[in-house]
Structures are given as structure tokens and as C-alpha cells.
Protein backbone atom coordinates (compact mmCIF):
# COMPACT_ATOMS: atom_id res chain seq x y z
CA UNK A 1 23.98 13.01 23.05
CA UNK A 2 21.94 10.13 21.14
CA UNK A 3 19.90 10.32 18.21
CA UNK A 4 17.06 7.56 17.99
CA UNK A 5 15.86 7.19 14.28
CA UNK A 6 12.73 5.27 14.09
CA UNK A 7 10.00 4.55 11.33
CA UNK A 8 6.29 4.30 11.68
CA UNK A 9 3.55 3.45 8.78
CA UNK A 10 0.19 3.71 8.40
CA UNK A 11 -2.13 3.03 5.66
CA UNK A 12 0.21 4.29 2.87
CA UNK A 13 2.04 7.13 5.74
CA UNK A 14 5.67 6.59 6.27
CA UNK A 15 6.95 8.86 9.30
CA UNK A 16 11.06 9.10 9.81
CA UNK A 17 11.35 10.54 13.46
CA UNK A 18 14.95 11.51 15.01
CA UNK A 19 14.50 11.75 18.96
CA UNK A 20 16.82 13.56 20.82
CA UNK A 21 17.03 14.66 24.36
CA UNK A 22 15.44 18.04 24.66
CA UNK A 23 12.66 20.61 25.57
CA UNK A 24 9.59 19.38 23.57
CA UNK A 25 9.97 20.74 20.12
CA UNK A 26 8.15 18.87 17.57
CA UNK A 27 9.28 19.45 13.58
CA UNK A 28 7.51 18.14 11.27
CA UNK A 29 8.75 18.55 7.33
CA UNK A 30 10.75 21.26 8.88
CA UNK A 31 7.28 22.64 9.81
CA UNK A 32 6.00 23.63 13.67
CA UNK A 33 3.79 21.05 14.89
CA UNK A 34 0.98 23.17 15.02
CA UNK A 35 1.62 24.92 11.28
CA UNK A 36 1.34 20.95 9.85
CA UNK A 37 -0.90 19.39 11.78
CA UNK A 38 -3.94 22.10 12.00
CA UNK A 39 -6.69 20.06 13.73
CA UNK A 40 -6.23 19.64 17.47
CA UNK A 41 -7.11 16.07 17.38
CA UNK A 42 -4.16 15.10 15.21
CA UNK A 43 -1.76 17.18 17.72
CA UNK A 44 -2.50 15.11 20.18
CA UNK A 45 -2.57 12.07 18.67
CA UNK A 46 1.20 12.72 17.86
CA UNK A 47 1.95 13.62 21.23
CA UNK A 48 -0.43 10.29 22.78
CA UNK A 49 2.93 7.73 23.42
CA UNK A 50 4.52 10.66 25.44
CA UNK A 51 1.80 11.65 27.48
CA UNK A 52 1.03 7.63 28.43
CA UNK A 53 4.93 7.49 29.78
CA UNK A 54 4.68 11.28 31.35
CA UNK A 55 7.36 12.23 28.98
CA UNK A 56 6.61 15.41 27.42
CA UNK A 57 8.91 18.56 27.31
CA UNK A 58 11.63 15.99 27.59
CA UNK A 59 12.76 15.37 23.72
CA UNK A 60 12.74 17.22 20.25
CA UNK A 61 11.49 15.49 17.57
CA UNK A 62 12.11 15.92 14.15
CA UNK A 63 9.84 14.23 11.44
CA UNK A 64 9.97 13.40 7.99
CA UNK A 65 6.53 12.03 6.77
CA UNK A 66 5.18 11.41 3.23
CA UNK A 67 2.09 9.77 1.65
CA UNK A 68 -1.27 9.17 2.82
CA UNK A 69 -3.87 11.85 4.44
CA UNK A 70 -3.43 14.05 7.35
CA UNK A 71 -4.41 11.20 10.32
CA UNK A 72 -2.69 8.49 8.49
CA UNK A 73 0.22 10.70 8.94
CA UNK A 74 -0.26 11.26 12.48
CA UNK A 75 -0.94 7.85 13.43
CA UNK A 76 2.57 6.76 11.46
CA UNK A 77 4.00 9.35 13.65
CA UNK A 78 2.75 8.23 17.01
CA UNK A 79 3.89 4.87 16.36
CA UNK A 80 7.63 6.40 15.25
CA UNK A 81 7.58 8.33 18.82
CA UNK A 82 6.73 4.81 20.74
CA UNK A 83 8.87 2.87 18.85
CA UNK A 84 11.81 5.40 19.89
CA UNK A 85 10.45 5.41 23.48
CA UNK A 86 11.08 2.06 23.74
CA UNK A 87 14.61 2.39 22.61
CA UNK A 88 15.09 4.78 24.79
CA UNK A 89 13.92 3.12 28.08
CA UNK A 90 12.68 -0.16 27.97
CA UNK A 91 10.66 0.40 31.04
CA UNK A 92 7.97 2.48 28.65
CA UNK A 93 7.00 -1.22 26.79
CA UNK A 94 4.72 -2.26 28.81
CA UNK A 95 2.66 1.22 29.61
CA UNK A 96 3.00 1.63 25.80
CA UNK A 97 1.97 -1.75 24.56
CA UNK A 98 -1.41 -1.72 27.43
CA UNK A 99 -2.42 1.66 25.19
CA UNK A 100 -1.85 -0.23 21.95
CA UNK A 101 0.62 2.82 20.54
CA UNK A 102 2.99 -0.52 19.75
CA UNK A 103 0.75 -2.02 17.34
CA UNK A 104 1.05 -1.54 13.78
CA UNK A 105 -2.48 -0.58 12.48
CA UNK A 106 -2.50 -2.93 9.36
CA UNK A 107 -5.65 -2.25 8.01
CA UNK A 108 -5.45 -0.95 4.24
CA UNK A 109 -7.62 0.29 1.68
CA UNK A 110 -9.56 -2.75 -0.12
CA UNK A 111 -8.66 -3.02 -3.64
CA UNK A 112 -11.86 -2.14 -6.25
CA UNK A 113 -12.76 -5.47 -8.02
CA UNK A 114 -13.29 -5.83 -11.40
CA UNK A 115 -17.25 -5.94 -12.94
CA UNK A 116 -17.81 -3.73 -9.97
CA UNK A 117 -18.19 -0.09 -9.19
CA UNK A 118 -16.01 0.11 -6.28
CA UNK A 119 -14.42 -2.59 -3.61
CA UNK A 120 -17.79 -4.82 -2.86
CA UNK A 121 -20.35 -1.81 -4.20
CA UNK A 122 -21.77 -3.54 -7.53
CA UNK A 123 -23.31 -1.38 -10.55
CA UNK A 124 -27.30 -0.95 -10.01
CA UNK A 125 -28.93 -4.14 -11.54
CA UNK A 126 -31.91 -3.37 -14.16
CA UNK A 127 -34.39 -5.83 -14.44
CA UNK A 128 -35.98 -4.61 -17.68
């Protein structure tokens, strides 16, 4: 029995994922899917690269994640579970890479400037 150990980021989210052949169970931080990830949306984002290669109920998954909100998180995941896909059968690339779960989403928070109240928003001008 293999373990495939993959990493995924996104926006300051780093997932670990360990994939092993198995019956569907997803860990997160030693936490049930479902207990971490509350909203509906981000459960299936996480499970998005196995539904696109009909693969659910066929591995365990067990994820470390850290930094970052709640879909940054799940989007670092997802792209840990393709990643691992693709080690696993390199037949899933191309189905995987069409649904852009391949792609790492490299679009960051813009720095705030100085002589300005946030990124590009500048303080209120007063003429008089």
C-alpha cells in the first residue's frame, strides 16, 4: 500500500495531503471533513478533482493545512488532491488540467502603498 504526499497553496494556504487507497474518508487537522469545513460549498470544492476523474469513495485523505481563510484553504486542498491524482494515474492529467484543478491560482493580496490608505484607495483629498 502507497502513500502519495502532495502540497497545494493558495493565497497564503499551505495544504499537506497523504492519499492512500481507501473508502472516502477525508481528515482534515485530524478533523471530519464536514466538522472543518462547515459551508457546503467548500466541501465540495475539496472533493471537485475527484468527482472530474469519477474517483470518489476510492481513497482516504488525510490533510494538514495552515494559514489563510477558510476557501483559501480549500482551494490549497483541491489542488493537493489533483496533484496526487496525477501521481497516482497519469491518465487523470488531462481531465484534470481541461477543469483547471492543475493550475496554481497565483493571485495574492496587493501590498498597501505608502501615502495611501490601502493598496490603490488614496486618503480623501480636501480642497480647502
Amino acid at each position: 500500500m502507497q502513500i502519495i504526499n502532495t502540497i497545494g497553496r493558495r493565497k497564503t494556504s499551505i495544504a499537506r495531503i497523504y492519499l492512500t487507497p481507501g473508502k472516502g474518508d477525508i481528515k482534515v487537522n485530524d478533523r471530519e471533513l464536514k466538522e472543518y469545513f462547515l459551508s457546503e460549498i467548500h466541501q465540495t470544492t475539496v472533493k471537485q478533482a475527484f468527482a472530474s476523474v469519477k474517483a470518489e469513495n476510492q481513497y482516504d485523505v488525510m490533510v494538514n493545512v495552515e494559514g489563510g481563510g477558510v476557501k483559501g484553504q480549500a482551494e490549497a486542498v483541491r489542488l493537493a488532491i489533483a496533484r496526487a491524482l496525477v501521481e497516482v494515474n497519469a491518465e487523470h492529467k488531462p481531465v484534470l488540467k481541461k477543469d483547471g484543478l492543475l493550475t496554481r491560482d497565483s493571485r495574492m493580496v496587493e501590498r498597501k502603498k505608502p501615502g495611501r490608505r490601502k493598496a490603490r484607495r488614496r486618503f480623501q483629498f480636501s480642497k480647502r
